[in-house]
PDB file of N, CA and C in Angstrom:
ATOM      1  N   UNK A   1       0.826  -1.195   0.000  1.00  0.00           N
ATOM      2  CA  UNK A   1       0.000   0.000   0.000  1.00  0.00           C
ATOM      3  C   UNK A   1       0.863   1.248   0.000  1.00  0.00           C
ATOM      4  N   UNK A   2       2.208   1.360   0.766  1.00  0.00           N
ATOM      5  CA  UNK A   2       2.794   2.404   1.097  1.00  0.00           C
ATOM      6  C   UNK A   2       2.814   2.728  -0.799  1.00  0.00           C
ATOM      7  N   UNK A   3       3.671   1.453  -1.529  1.00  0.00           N
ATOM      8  CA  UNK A   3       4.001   2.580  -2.649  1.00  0.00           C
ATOM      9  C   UNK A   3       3.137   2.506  -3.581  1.00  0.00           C
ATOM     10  N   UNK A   4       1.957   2.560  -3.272  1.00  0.00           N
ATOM     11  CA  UNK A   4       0.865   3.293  -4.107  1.00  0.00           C
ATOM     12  C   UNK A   4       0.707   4.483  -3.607  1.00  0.00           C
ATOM     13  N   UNK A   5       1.005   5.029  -2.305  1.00  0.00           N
ATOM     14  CA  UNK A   5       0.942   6.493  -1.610  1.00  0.00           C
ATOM     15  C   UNK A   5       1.788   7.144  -2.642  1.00  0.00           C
ATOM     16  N   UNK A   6       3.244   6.469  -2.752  1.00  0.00           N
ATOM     17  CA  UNK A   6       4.204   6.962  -2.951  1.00  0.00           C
ATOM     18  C   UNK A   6       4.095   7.523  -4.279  1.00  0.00           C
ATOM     19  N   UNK A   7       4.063   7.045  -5.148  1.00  0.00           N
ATOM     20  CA  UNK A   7       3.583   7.088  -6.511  1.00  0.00           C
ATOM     21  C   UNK A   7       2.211   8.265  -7.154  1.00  0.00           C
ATOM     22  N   UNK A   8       1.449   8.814  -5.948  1.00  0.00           N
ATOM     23  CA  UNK A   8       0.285   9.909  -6.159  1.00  0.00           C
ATOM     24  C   UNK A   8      -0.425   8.808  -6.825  1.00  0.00           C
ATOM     25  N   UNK A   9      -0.752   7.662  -7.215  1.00  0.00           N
ATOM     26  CA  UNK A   9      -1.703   7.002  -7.527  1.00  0.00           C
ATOM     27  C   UNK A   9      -3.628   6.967  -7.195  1.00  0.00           C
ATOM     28  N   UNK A  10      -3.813   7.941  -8.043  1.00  0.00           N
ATOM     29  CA  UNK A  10      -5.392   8.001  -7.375  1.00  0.00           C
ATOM     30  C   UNK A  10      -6.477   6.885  -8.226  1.00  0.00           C
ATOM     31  N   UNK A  11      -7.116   6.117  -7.109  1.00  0.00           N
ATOM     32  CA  UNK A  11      -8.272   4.933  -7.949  1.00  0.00           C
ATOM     33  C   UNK A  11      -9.863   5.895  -7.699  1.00  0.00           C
ATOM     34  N   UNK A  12      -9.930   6.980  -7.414  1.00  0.00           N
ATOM     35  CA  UNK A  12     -11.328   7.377  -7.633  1.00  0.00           C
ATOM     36  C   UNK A  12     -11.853   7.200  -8.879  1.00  0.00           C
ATOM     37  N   UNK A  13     -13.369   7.163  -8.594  1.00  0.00           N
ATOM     38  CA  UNK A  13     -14.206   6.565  -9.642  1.00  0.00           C
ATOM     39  C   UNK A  13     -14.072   7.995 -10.374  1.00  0.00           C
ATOM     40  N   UNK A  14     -13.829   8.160 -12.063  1.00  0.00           N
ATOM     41  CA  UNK A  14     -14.332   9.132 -12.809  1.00  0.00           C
ATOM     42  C   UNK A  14     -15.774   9.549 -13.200  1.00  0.00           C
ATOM     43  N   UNK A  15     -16.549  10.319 -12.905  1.00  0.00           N
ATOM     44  CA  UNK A  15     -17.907  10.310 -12.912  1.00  0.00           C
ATOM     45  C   UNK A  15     -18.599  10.542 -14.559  1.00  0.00           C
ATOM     46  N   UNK A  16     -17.682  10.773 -15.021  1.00  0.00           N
ATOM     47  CA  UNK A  16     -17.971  11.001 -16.468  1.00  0.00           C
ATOM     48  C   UNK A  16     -17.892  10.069 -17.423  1.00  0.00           C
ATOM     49  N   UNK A  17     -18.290  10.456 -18.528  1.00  0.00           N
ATOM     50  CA  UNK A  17     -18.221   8.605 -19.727  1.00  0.00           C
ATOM     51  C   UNK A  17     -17.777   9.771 -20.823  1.00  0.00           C
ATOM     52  N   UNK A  18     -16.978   8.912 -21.379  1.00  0.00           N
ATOM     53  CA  UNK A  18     -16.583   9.466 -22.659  1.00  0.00           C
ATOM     54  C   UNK A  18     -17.876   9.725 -24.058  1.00  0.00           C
ATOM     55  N   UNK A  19     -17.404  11.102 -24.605  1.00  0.00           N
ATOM     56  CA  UNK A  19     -18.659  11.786 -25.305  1.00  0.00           C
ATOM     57  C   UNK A  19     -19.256  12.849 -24.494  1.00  0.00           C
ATOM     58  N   UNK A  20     -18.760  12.782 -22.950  1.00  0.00           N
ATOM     59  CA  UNK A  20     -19.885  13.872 -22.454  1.00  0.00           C
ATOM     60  C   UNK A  20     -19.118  15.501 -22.719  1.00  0.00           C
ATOM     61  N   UNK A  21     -20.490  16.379 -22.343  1.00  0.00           N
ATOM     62  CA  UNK A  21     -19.930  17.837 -23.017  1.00  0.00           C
ATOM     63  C   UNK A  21     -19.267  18.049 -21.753  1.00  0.00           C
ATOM     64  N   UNK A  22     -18.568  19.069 -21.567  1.00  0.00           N
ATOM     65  CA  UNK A  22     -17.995  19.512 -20.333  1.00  0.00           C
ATOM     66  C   UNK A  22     -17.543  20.935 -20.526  1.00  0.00           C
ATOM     67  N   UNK A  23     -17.782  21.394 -19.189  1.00  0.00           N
ATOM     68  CA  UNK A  23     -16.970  23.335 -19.182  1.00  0.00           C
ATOM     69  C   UNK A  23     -15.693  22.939 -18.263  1.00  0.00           C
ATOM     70  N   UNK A  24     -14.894  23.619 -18.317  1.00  0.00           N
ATOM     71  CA  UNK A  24     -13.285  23.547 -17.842  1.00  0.00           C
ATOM     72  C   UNK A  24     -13.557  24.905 -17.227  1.00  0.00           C
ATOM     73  N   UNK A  25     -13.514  24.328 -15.475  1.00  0.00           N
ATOM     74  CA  UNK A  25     -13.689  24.902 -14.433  1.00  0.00           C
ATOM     75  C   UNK A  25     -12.390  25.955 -13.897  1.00  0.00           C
ATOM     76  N   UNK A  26     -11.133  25.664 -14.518  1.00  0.00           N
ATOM     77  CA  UNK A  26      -9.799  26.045 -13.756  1.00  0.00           C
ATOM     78  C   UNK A  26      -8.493  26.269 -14.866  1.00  0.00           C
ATOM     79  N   UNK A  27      -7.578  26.615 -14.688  1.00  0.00           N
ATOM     80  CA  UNK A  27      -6.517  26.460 -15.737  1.00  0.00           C
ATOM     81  C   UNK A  27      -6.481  27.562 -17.073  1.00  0.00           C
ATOM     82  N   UNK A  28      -5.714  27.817 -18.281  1.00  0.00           N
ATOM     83  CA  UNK A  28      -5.365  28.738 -18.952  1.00  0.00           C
ATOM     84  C   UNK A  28      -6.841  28.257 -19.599  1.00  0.00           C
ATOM     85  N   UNK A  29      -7.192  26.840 -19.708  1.00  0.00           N
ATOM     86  CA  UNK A  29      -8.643  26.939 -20.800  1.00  0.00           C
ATOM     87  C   UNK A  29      -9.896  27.264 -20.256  1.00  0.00           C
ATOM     88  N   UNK A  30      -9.849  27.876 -18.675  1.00  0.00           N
ATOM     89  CA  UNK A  30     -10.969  28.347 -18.535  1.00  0.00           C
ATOM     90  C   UNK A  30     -12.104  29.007 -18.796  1.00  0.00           C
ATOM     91  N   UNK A  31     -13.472  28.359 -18.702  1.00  0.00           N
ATOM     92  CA  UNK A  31     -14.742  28.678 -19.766  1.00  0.00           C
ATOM     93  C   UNK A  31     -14.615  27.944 -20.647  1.00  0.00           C
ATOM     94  N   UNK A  32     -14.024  27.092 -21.405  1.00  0.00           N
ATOM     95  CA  UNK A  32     -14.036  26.666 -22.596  1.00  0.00           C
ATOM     96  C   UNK A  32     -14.730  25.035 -22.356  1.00  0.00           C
ATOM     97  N   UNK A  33     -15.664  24.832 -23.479  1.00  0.00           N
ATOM     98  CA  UNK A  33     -16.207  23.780 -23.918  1.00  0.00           C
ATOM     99  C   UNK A  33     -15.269  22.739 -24.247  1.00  0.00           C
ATOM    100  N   UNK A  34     -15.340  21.387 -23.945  1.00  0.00           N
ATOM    101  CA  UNK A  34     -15.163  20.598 -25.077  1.00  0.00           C
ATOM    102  C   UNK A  34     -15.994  19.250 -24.917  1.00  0.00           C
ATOM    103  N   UNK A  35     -15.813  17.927 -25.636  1.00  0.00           N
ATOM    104  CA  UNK A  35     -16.249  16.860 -26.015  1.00  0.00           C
ATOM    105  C   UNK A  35     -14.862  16.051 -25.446  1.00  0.00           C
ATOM    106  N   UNK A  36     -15.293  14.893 -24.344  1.00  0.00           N
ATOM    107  CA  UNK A  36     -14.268  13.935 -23.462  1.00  0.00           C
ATOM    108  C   UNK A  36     -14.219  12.763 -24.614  1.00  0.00           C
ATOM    109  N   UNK A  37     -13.026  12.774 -24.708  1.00  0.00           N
ATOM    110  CA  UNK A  37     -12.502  11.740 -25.908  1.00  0.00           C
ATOM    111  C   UNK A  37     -11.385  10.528 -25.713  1.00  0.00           C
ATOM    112  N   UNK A  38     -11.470  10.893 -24.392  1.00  0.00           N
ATOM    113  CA  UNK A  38     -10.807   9.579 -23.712  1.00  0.00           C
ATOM    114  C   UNK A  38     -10.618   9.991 -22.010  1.00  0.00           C
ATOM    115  N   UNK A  39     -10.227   8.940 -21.213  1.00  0.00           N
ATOM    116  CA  UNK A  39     -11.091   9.178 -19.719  1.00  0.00           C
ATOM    117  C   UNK A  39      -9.318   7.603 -18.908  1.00  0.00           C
ATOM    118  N   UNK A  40      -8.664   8.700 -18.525  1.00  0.00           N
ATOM    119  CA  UNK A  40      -7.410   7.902 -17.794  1.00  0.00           C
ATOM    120  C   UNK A  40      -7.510   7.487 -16.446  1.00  0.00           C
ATOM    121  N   UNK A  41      -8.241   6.180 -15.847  1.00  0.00           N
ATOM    122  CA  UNK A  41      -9.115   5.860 -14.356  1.00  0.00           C
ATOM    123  C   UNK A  41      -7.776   5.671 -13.578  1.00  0.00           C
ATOM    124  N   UNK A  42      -6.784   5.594 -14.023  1.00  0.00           N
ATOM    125  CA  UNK A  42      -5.704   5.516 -12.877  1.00  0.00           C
ATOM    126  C   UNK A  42      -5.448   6.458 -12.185  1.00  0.00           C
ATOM    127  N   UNK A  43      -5.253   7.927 -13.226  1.00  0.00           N
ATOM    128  CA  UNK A  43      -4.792   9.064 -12.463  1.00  0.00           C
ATOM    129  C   UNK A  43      -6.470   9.530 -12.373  1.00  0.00           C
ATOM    130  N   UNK A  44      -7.392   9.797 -12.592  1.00  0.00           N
ATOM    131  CA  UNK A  44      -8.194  10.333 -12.565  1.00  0.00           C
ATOM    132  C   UNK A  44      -8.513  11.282 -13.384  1.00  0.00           C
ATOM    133  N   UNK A  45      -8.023  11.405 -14.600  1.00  0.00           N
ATOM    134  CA  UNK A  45      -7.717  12.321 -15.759  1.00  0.00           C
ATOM    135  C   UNK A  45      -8.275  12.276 -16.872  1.00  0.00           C
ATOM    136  N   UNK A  46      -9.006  13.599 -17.603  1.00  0.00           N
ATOM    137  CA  UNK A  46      -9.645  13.270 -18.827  1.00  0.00           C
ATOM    138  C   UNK A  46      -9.249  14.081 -19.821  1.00  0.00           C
ATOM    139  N   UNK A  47      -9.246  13.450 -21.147  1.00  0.00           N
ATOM    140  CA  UNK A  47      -8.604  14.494 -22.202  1.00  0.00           C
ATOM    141  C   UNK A  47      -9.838  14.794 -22.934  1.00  0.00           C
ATOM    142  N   UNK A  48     -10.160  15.982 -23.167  1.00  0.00           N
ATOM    143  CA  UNK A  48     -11.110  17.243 -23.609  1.00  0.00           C
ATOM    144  C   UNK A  48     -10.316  17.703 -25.002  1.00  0.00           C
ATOM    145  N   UNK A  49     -11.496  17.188 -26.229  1.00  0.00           N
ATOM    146  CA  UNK A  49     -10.872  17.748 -27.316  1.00  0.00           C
ATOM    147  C   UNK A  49     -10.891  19.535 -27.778  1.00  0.00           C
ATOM    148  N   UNK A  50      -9.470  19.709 -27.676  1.00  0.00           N
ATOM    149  CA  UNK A  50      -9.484  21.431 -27.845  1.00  0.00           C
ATOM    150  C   UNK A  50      -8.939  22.030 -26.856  1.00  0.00           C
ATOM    151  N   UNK A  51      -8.866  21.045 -25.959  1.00  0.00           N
ATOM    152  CA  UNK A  51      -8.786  21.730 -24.349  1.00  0.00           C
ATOM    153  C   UNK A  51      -7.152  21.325 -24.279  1.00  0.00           C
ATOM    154  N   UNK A  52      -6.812  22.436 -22.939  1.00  0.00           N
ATOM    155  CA  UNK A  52      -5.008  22.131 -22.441  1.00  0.00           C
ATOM    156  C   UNK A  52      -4.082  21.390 -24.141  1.00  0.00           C
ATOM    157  N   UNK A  53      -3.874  22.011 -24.981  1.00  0.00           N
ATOM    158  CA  UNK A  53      -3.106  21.837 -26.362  1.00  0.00           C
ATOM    159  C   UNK A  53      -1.485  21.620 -25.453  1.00  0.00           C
ATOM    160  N   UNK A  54      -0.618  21.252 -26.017  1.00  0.00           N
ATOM    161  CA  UNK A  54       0.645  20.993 -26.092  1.00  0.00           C
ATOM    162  C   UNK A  54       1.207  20.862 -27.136  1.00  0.00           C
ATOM    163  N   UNK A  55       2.306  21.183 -27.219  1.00  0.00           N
ATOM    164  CA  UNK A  55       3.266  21.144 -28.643  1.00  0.00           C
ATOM    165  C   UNK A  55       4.458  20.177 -28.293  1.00  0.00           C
ATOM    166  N   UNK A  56       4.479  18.931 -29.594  1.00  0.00           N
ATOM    167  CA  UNK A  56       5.531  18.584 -29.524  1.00  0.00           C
ATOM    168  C   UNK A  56       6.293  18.515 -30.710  1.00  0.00           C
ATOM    169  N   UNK A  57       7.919  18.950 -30.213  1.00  0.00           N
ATOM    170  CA  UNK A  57       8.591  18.899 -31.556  1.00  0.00           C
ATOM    171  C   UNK A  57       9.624  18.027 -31.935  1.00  0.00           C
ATOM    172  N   UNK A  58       9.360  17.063 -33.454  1.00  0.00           N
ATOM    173  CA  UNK A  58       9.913  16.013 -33.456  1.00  0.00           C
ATOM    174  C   UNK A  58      11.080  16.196 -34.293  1.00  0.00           C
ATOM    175  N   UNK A  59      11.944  15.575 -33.629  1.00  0.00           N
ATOM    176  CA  UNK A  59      13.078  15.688 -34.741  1.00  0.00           C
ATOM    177  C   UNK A  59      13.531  14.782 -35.961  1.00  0.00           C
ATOM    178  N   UNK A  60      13.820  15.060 -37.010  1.00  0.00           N
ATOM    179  CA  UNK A  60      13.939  14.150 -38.171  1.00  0.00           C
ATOM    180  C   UNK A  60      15.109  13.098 -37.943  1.00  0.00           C
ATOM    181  N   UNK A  61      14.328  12.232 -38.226  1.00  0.00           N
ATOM    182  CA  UNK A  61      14.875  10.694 -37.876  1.00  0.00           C
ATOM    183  C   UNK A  61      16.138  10.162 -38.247  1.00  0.00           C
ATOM    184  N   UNK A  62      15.835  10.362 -40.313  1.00  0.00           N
ATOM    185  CA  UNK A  62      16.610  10.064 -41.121  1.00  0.00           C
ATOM    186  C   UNK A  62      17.106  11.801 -41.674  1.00  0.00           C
ATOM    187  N   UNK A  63      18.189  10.963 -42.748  1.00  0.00           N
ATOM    188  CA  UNK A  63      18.512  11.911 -43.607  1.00  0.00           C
ATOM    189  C   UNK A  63      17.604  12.461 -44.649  1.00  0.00           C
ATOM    190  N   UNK A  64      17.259  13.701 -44.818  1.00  0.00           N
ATOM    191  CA  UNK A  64      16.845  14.727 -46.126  1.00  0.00           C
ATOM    192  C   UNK A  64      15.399  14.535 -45.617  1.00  0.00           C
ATOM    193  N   UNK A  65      14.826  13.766 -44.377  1.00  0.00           N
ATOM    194  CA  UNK A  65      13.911  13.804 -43.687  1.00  0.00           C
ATOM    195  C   UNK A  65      13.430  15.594 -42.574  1.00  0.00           C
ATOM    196  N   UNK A  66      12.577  16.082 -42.995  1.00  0.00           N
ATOM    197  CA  UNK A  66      12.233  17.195 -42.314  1.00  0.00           C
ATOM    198  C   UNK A  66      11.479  16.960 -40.584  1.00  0.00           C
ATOM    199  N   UNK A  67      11.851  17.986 -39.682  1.00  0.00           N
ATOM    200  CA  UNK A  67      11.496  17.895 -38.285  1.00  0.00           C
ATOM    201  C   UNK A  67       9.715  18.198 -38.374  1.00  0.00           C
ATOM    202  N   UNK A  68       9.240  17.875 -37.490  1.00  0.00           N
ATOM    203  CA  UNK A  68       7.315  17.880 -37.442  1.00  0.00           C
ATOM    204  C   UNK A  68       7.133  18.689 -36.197  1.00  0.00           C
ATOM    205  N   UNK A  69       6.479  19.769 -35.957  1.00  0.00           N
ATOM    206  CA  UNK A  69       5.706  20.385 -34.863  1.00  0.00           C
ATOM    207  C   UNK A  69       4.242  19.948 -34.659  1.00  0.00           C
ATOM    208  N   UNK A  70       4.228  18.922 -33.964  1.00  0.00           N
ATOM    209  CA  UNK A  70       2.657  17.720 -33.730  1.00  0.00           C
ATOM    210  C   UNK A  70       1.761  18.635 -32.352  1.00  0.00           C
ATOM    211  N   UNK A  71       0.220  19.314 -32.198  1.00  0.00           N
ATOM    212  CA  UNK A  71      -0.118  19.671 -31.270  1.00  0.00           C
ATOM    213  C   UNK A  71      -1.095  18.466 -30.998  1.00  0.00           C
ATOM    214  N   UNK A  72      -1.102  18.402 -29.558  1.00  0.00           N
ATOM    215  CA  UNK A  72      -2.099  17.392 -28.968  1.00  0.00           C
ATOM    216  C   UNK A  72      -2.625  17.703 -27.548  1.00  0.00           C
ATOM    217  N   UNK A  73      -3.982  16.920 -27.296  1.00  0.00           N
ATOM    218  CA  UNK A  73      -4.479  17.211 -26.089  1.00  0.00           C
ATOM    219  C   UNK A  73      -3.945  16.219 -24.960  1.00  0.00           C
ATOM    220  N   UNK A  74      -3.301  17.509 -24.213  1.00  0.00           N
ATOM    221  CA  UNK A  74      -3.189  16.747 -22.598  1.00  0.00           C
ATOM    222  C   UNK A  74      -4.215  16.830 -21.813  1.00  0.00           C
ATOM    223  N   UNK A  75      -3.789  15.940 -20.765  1.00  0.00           N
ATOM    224  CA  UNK A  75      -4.743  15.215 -20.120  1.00  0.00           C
ATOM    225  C   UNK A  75      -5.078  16.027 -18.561  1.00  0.00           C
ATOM    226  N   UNK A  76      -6.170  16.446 -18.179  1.00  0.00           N
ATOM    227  CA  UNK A  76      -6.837  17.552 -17.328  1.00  0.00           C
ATOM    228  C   UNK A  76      -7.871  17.095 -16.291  1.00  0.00           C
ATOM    229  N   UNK A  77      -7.245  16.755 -14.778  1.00  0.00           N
ATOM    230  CA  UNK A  77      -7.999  16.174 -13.773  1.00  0.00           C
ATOM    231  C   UNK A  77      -9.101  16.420 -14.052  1.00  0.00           C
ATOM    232  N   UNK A  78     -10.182  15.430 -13.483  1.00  0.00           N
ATOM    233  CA  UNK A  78     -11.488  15.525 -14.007  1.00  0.00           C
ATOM    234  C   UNK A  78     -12.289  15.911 -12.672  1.00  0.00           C
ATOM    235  N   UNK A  79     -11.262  16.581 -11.822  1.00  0.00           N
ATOM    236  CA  UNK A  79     -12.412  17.694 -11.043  1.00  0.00           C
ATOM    237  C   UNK A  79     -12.339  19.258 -11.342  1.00  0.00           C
ATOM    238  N   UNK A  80     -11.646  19.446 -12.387  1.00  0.00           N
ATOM    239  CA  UNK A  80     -11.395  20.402 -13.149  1.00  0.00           C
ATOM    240  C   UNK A  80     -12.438  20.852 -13.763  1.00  0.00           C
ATOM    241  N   UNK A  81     -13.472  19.473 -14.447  1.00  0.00           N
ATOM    242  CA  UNK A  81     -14.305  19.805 -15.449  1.00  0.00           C
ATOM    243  C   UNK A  81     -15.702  19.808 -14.841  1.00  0.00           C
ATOM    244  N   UNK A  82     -16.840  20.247 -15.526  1.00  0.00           N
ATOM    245  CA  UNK A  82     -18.368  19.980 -14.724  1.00  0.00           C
ATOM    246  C   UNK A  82     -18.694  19.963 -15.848  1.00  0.00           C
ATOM    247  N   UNK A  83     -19.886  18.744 -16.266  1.00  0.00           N
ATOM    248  CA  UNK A  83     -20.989  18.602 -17.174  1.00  0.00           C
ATOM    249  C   UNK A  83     -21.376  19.960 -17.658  1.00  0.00           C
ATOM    250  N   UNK A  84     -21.330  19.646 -19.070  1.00  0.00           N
ATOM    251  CA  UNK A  84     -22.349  21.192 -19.276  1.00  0.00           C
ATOM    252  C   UNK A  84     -23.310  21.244 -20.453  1.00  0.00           C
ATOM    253  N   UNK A  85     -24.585  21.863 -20.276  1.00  0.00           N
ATOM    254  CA  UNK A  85     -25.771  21.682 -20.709  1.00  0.00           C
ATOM    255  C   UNK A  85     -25.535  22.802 -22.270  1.00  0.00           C
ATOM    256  N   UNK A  86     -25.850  22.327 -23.491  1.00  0.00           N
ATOM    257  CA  UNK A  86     -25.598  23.458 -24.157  1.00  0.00           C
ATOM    258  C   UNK A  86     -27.461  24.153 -24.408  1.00  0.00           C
ATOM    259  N   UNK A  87     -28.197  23.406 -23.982  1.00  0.00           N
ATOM    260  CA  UNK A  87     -29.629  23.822 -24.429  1.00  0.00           C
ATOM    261  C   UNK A  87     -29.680  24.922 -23.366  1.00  0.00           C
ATOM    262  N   UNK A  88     -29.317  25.331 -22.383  1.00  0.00           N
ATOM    263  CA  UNK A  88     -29.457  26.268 -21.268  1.00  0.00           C
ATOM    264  C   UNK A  88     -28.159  27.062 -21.308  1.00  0.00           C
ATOM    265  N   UNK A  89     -27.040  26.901 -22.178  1.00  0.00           N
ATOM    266  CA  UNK A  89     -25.884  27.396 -21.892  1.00  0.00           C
ATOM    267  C   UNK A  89     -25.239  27.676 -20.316  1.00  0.00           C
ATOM    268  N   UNK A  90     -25.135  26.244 -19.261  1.00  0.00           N
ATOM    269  CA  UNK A  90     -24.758  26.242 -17.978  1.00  0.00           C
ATOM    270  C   UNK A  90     -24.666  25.380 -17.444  1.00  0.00           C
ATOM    271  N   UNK A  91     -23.450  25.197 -17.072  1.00  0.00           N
ATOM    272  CA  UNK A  91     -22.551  23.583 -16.289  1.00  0.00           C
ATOM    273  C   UNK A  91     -23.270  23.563 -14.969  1.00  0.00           C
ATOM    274  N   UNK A  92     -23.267  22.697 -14.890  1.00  0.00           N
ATOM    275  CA  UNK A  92     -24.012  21.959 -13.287  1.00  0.00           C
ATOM    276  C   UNK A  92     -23.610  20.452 -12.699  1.00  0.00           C
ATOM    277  N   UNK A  93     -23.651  20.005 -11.636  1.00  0.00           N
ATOM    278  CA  UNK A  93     -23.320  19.195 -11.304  1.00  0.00           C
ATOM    279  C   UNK A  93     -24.286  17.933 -11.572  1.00  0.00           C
ATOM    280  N   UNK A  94     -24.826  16.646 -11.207  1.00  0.00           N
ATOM    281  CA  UNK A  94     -25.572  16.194 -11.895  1.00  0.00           C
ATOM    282  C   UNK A  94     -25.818  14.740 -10.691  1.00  0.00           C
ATOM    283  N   UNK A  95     -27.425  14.531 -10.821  1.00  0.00           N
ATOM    284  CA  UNK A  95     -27.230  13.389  -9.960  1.00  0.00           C
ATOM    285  C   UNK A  95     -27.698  12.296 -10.552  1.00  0.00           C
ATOM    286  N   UNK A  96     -27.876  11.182 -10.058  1.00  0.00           N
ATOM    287  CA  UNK A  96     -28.153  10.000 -10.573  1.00  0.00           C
ATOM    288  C   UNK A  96     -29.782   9.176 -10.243  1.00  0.00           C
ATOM    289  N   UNK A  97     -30.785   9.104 -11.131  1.00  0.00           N
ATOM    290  CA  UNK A  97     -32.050   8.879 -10.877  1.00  0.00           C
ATOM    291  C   UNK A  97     -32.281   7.369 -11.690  1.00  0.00           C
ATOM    292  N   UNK A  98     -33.758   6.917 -11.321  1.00  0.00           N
ATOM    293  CA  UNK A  98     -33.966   6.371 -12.117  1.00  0.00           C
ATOM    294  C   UNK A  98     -35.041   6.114 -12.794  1.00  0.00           C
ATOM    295  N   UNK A  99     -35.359   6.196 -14.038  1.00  0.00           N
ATOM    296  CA  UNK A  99     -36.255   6.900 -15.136  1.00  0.00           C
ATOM    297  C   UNK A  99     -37.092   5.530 -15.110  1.00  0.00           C
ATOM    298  N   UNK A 100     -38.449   5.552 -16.358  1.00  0.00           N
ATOM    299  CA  UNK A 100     -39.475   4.866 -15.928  1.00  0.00           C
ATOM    300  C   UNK A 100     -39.283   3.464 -16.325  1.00  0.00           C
ATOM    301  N   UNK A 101     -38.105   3.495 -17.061  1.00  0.00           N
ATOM    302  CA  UNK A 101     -38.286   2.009 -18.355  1.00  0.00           C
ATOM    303  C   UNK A 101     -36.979   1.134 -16.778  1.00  0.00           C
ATOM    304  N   UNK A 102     -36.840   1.899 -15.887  1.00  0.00           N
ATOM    305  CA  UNK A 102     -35.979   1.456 -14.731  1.00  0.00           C
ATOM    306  C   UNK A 102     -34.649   1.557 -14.750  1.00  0.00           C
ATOM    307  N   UNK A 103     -33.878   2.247 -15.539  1.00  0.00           N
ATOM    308  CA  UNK A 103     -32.930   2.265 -16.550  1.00  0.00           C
ATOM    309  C   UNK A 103     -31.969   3.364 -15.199  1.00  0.00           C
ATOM    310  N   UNK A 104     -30.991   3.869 -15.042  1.00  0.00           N
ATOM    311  CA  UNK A 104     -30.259   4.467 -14.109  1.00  0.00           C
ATOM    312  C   UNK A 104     -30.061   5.188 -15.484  1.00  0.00           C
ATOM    313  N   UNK A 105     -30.331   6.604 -15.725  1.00  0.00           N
ATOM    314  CA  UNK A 105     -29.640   8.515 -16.205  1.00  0.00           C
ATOM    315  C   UNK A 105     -29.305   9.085 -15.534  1.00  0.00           C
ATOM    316  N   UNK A 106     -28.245   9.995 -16.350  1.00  0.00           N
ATOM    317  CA  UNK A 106     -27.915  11.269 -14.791  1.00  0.00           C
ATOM    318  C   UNK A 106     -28.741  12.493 -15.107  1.00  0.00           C
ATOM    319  N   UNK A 107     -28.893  13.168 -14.183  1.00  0.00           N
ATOM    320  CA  UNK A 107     -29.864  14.275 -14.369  1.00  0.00           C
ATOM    321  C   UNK A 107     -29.093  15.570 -13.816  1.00  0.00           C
ATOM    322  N   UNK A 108     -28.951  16.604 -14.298  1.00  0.00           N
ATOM    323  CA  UNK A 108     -28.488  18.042 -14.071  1.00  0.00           C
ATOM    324  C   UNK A 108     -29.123  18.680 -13.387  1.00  0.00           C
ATOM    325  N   UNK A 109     -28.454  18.930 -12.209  1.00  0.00           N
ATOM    326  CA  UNK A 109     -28.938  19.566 -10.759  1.00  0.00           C
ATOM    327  C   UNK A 109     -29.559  20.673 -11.058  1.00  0.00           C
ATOM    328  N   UNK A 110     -29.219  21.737 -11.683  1.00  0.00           N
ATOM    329  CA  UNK A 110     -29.503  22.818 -11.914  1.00  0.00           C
ATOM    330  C   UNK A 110     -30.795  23.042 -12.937  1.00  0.00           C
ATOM    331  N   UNK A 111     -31.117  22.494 -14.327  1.00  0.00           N
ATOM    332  CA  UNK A 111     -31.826  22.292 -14.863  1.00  0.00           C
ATOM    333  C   UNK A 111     -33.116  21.258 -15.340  1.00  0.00           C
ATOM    334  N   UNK A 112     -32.511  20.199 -14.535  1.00  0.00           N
ATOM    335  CA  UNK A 112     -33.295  19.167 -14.917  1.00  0.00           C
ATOM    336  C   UNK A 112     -32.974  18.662 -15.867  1.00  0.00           C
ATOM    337  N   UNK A 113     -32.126  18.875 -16.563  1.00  0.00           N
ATOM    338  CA  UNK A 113     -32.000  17.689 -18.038  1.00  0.00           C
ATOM    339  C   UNK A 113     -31.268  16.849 -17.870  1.00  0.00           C
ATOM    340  N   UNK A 114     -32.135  15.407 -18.573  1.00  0.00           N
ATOM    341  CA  UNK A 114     -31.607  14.547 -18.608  1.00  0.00           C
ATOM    342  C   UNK A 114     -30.074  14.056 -19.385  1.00  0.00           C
ATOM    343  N   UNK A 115     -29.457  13.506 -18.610  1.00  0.00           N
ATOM    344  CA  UNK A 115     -28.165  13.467 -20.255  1.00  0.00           C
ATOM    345  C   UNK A 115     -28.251  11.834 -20.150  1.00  0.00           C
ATOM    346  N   UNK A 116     -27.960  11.806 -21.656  1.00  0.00           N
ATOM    347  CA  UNK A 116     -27.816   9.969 -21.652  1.00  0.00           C
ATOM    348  C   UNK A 116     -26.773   9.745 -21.920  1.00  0.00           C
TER     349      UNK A 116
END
């Protein structure tokens, strides 16, 4: 157990599923929208397309081969982010009900909408 301390290893559950919309609560992309396009359960981390960009620059391998400047999305704790509704334009937190066909949706605290 110690060196899972050691390591910052977090197993919290991510509350989100990949596809959901999200507002970016904190950081240089604050306010900004995006679409979760992949969801990292070890660290607790989700990558948001558009969101936190990075540049990497590659160097040419071979000869008469040219160097590549590649941008990509890093990856942005996911208590960073909150669900966000675009029919109301406003992120909210969201709880968990269950609808008539018995089925478990989450529902948006603030508005009532359902997200599937």
């Amino acid at each position: 157990m110690k060196s899972l301390l050691a390591k910052n290893i977090v197993n919290k559950k991510v509350k989100f599923k990949k596809g959901d919309l999200v507002k970016v609560l904190s950081g240089s992309d604050k306010n900004k929208t995006g679409e979760i396009i992949a969801i990292i359960h070890k660290t607790s981390k989700v990558i948001v397309k558009g969101i936190n960009l990075k540049v990497k620059h590659k160097r040419p391998q071979q000869e008469g081969e040219t160097g590549q400047i590649t941008k990509f999305e890093a990856p942005i704790h996911s208590s960073n982010v909150m669900l966000f509704s675009q029919k109301n334009n406003i992120s909210s937190r969201f709880s968990v009900i269950i609808d008539d066909e018995g089925q478990k949706v989450r529902k948006l605290k603030k508005t009532g909408e359902i997200i599937k």
